[in-house]
Protein backbone atom coordinates (compact mmCIF):
# COMPACT_ATOMS: atom_id res chain seq x y z
CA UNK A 1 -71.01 13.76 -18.84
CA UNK A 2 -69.55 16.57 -20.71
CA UNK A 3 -69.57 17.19 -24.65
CA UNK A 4 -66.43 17.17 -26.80
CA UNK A 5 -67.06 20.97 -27.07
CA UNK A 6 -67.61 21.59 -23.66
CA UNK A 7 -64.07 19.11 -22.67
CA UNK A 8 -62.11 21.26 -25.34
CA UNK A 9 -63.49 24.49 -23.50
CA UNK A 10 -62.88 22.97 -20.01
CA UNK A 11 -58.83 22.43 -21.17
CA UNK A 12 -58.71 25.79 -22.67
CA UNK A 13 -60.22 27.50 -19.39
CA UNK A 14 -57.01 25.26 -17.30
CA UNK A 15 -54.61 26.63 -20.05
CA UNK A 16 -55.83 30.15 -19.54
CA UNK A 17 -55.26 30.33 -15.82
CA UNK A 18 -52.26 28.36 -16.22
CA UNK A 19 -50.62 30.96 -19.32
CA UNK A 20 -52.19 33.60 -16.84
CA UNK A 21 -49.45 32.32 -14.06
CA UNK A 22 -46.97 31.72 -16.53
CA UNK A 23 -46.67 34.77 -17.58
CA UNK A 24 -46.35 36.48 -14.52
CA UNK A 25 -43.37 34.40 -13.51
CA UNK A 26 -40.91 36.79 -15.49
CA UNK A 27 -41.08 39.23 -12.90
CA UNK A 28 -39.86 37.02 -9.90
CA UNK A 29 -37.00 35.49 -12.45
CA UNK A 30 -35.88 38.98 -12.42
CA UNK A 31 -35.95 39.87 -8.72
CA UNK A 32 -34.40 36.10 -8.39
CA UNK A 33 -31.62 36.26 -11.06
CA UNK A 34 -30.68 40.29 -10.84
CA UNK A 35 -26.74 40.09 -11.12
CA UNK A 36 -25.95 36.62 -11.51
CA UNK A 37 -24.98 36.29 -15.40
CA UNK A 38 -21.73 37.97 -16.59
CA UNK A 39 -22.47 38.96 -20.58
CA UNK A 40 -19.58 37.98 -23.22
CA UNK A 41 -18.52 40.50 -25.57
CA UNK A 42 -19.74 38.12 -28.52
CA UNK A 43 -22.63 36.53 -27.11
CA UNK A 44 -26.12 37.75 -27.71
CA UNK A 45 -28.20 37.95 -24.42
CA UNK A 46 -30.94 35.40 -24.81
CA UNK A 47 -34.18 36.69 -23.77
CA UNK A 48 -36.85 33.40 -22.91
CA UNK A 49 -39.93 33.04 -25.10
CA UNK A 50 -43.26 32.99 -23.20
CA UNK A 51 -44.88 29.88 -23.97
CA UNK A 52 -48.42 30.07 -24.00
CA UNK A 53 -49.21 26.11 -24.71
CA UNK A 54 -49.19 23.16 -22.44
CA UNK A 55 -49.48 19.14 -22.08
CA UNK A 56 -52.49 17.45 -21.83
CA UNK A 57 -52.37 13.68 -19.98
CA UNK A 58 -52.22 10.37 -20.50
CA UNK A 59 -51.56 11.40 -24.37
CA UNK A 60 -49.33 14.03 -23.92
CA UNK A 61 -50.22 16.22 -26.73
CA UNK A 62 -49.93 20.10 -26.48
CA UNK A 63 -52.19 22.38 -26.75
CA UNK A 64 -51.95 25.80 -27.54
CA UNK A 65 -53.87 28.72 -25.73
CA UNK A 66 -56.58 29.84 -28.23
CA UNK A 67 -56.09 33.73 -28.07
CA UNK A 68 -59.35 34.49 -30.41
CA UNK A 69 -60.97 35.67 -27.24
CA UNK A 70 -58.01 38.11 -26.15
CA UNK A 71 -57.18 41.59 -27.72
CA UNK A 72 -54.82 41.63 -30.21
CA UNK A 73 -51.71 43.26 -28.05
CA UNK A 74 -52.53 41.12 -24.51
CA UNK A 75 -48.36 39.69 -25.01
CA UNK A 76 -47.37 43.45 -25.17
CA UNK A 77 -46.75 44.20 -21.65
CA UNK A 78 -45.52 40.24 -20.62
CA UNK A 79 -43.22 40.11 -23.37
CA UNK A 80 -41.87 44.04 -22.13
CA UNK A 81 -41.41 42.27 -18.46
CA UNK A 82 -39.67 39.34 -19.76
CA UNK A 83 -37.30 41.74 -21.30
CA UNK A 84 -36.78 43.51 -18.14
CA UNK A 85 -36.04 40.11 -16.76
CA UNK A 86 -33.55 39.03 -18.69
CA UNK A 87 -31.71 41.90 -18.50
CA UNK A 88 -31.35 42.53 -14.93
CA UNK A 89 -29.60 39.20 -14.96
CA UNK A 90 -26.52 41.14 -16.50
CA UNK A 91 -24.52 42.92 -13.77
CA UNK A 92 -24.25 46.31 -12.74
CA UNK A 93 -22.03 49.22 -13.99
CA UNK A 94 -21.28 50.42 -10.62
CA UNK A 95 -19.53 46.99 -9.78
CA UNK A 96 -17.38 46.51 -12.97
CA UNK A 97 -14.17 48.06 -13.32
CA UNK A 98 -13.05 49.44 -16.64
CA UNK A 99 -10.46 46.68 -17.49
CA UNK A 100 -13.72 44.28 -16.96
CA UNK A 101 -16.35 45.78 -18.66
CA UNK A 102 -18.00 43.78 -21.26
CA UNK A 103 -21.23 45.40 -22.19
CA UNK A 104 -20.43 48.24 -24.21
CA UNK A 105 -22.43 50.59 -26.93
CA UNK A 106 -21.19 47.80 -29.46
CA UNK A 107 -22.46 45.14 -27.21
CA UNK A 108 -25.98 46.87 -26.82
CA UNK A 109 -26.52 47.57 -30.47
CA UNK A 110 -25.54 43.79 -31.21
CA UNK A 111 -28.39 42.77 -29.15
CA UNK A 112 -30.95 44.61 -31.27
CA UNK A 113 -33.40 42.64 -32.66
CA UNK A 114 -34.23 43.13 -36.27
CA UNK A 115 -36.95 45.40 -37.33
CA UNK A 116 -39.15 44.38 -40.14
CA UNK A 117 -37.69 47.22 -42.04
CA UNK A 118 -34.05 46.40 -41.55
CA UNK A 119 -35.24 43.13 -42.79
CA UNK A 120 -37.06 44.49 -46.30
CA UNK A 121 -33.77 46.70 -46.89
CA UNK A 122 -31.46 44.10 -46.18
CA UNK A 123 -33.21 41.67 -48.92
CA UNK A 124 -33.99 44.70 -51.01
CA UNK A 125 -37.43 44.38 -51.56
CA UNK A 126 -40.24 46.25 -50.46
CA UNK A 127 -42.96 43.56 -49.43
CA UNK A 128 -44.59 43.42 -45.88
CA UNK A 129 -41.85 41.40 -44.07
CA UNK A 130 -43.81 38.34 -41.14
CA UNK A 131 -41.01 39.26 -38.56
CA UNK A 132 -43.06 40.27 -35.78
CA UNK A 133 -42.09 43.19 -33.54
CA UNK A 134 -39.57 42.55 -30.54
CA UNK A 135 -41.63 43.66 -27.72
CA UNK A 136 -39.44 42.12 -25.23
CA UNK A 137 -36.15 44.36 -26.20
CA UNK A 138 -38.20 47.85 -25.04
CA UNK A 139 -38.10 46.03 -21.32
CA UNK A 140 -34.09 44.75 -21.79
CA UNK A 141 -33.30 48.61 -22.44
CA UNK A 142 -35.32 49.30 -19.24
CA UNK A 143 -33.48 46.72 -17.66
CA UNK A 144 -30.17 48.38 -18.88
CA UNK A 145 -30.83 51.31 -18.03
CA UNK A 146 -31.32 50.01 -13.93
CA UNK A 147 -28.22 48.18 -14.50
CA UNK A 148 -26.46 51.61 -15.22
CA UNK A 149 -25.68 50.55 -18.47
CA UNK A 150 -27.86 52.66 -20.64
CA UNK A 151 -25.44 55.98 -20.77
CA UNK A 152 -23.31 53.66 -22.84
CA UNK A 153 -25.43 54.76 -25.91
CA UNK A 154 -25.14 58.12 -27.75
CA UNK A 155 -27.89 60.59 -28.48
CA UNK A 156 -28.00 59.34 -31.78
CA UNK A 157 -28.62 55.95 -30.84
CA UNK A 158 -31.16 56.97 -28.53
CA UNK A 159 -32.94 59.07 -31.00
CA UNK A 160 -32.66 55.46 -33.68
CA UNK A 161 -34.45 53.45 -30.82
CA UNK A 162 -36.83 56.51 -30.52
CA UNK A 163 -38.03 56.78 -33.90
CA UNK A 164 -37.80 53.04 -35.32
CA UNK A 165 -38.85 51.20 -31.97
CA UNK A 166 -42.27 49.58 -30.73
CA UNK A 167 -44.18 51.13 -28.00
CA UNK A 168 -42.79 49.54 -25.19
CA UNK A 169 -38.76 50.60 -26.76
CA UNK A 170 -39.86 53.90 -25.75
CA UNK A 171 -41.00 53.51 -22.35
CA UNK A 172 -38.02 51.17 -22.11
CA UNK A 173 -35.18 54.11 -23.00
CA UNK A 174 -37.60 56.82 -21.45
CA UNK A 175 -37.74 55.25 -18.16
CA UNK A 176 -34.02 53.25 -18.35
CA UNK A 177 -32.71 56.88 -18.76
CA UNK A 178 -34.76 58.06 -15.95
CA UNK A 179 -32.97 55.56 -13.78
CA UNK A 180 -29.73 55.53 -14.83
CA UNK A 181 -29.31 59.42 -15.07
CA UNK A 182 -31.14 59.26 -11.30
CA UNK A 183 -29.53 62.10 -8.85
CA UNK A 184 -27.06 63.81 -11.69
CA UNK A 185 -29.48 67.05 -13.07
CA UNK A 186 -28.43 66.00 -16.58
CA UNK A 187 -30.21 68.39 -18.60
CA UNK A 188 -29.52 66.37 -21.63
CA UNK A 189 -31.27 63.74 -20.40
CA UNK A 190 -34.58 66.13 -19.81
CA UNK A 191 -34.26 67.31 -23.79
């Protein structure tokens, strides 16, 4: 017969492996869904949360992963695939024609998240802000930037993503870039 400690440790151990699975499924959604959603000009894209929590019978009642055991960044990189996902639902450059073309430079800077900065300015105060940062928007760049949609943005924008993003919104534009610049010897690209 086991303990009430060692029952609540047995569930958490099931929700571990389970989150572990969980979030790995964001990178077959994106092989699955590449190309299938067509973006409107005024519609954010909606990017999925990961849900790291689960249902425990005959109750019912969720219970959420207990992450005291896991280093402080482990969402960094599943959150940064998720992104990815999501965005290679939108479809490719090379198959819209210019009359059809929805995602534009406006369209991409729409879809920025807000920064906990933006945030402080726009309420004009200088406090620490609780928004916390948009890992998942580094791998929808990425995902852009397969798409063939990334050249949309000007060096300046670039450079704003650059400077103000997380970790994972530079390797998104670094290697998004990389792929959509892929065969042309841009040597603006390089700089």
């Amino acid at each position: 017969e086991l303990s009430d400690h060692d029952y609540e440790r047995k569930k958490q151990e099931k929700l571990s492996v389970l989150c572990h699975r969980s979030i790995s499924l964001c990178l077959g959604r994106g092989m699955l869904t590449m190309g299938t959603h067509h973006a409107l000009s005024a519609e954010q894209l909606v990017i999925p949360e990961i849900v790291l929590a689960g249902r425990v019978p005959p109750a019912n009642g969720t219970l959420a992963l207990d992450t005291s055991s896991y280093p402080p960044n482990f969402r960094v990189w599943p959150e940064f695939h998720n992104g990815v996902a999501a965005g290679l639902r939108l479809s490719s450059a090379m198959g819209a024609k210019n009359h059809e073309r929805t995602i534009t430079r406006t369209w991409i800077k729409y879809n920025k998240p807000v920064t906990p900065q933006q945030s402080d300015n726009a309420a004009g105060n200088n406090s620490s802000s609780q928004i916390p940062p948009n890992y998942a928007h580094g791998g929808f760049l990425m995902a852009l930037g397969l798409r063939g949609h990334l050249s949309l943005l000007t060096a300046t924008d670039l450079t704003d993503y650059l400077t103000q993003g997380t970790i994972t919104t530079t390797v998104g534009i670094f290697l998004g870039m990389a792929a959509n610049k892929r065969g042309t010897c841009d040597p603006a690209t390089s700089k």
